[in-house]
Protein backbone atom coordinates (compact mmCIF):
# COMPACT_ATOMS: atom_id res chain seq x y z
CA UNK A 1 -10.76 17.44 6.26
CA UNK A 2 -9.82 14.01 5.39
CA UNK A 3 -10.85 12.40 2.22
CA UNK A 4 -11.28 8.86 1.00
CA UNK A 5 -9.69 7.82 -2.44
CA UNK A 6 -9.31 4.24 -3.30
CA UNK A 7 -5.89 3.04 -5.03
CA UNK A 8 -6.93 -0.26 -4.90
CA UNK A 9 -9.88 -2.50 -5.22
CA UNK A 10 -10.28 -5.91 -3.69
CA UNK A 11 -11.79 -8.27 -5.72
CA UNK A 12 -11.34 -12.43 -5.02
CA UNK A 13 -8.21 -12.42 -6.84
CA UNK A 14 -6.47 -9.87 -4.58
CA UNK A 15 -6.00 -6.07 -4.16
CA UNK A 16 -5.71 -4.53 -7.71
CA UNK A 17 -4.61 -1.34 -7.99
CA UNK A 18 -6.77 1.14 -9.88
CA UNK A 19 -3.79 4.02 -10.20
CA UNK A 20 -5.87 5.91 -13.07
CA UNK A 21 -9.09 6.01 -11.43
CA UNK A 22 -7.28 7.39 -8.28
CA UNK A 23 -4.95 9.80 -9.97
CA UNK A 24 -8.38 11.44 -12.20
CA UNK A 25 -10.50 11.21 -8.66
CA UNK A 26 -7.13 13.09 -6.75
CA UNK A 27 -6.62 15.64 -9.58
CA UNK A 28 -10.28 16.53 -9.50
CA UNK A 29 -10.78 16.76 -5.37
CA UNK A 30 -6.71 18.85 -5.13
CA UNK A 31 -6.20 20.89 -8.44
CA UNK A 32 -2.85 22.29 -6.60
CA UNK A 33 -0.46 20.03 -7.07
CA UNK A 34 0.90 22.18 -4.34
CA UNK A 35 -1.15 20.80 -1.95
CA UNK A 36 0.09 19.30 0.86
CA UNK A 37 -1.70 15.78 0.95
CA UNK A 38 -0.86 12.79 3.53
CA UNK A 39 -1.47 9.60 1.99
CA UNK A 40 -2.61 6.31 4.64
CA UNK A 41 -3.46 2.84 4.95
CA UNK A 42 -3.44 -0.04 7.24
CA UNK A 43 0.45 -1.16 6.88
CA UNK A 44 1.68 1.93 4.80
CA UNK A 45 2.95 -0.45 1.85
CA UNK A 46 -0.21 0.47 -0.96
CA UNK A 47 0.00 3.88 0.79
CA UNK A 48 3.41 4.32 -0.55
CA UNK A 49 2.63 3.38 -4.01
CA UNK A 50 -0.39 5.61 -4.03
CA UNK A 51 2.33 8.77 -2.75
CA UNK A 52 4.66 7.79 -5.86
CA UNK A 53 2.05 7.79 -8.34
CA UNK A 54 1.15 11.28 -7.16
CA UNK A 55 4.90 12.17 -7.42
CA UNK A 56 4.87 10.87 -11.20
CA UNK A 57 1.93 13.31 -12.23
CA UNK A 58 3.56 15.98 -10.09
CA UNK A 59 2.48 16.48 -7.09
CA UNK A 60 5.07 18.46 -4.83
CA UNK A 61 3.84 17.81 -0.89
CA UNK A 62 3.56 13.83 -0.32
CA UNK A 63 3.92 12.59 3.10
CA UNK A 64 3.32 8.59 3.40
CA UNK A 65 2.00 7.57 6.81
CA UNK A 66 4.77 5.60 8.07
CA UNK A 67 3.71 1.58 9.25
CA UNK A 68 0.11 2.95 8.12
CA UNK A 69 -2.76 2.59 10.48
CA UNK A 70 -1.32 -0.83 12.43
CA UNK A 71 1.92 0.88 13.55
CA UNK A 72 -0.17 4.08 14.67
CA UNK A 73 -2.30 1.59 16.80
CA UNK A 74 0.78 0.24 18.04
CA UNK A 75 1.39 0.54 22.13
CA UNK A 76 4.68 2.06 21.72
CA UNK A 77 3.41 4.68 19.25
CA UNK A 78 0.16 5.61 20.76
CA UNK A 79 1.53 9.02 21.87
CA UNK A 80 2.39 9.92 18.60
CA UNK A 81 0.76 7.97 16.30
CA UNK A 82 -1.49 10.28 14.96
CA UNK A 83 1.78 13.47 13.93
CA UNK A 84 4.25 10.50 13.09
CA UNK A 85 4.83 10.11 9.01
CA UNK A 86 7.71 8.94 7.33
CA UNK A 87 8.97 11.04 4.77
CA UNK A 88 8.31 13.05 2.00
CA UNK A 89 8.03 12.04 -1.13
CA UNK A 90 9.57 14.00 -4.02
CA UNK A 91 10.82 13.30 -7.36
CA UNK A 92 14.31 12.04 -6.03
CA UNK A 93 12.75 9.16 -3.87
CA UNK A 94 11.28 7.88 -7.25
CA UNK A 95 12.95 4.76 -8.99
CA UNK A 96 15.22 5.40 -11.75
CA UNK A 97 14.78 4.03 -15.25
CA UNK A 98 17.91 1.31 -16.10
């Protein structure tokens, strides 16, 4: 089933993100980092942040929902929406230090 873990918080100066709450409250929820796990939200940008974080601590089976929740609700997508995700994340899609 689907589960509900905040990487950011909105307060009234913007979305903060709250990456070590998230990665204790993911760790403790999906103990196999082996798990495969999509990660959502409305235009897929946090979403994808959220995925790379779980890359950095080692998780293995990241998918990011591609254009998050808006592009699902798009007209053109609405056959497909809900199966449609845009990659995989792995260690290789991670930046590289300079």
């Amino acid at each position: 089933g689907a589960v509900n873990v905040p990487a950011f918080l909105d307060t009234p100066q913007g979305r903060l993100p709250v990456r070590e709450d998230f990665l204790k409250r993911m760790l403790q929820k999906f103990p196999d980092k082996n798990s495969k796990i999509v990660v959502g939200c409305q235009r897929g940008i946090r979403s994808a942040e959220a995925a790379s974080w779980l890359c950095e601590v080692g998780y293995t089976n990241i998918v990011n929902q591609d254009g998050g929740c808006e592009a699902a609700q798009a007209p053109r997508l609405m056959l497909t929406a809900l199966c449609r995700f845009s990659y995989w994340v792995t260690k290789k899609d991670l930046p590289t230090e300079a």
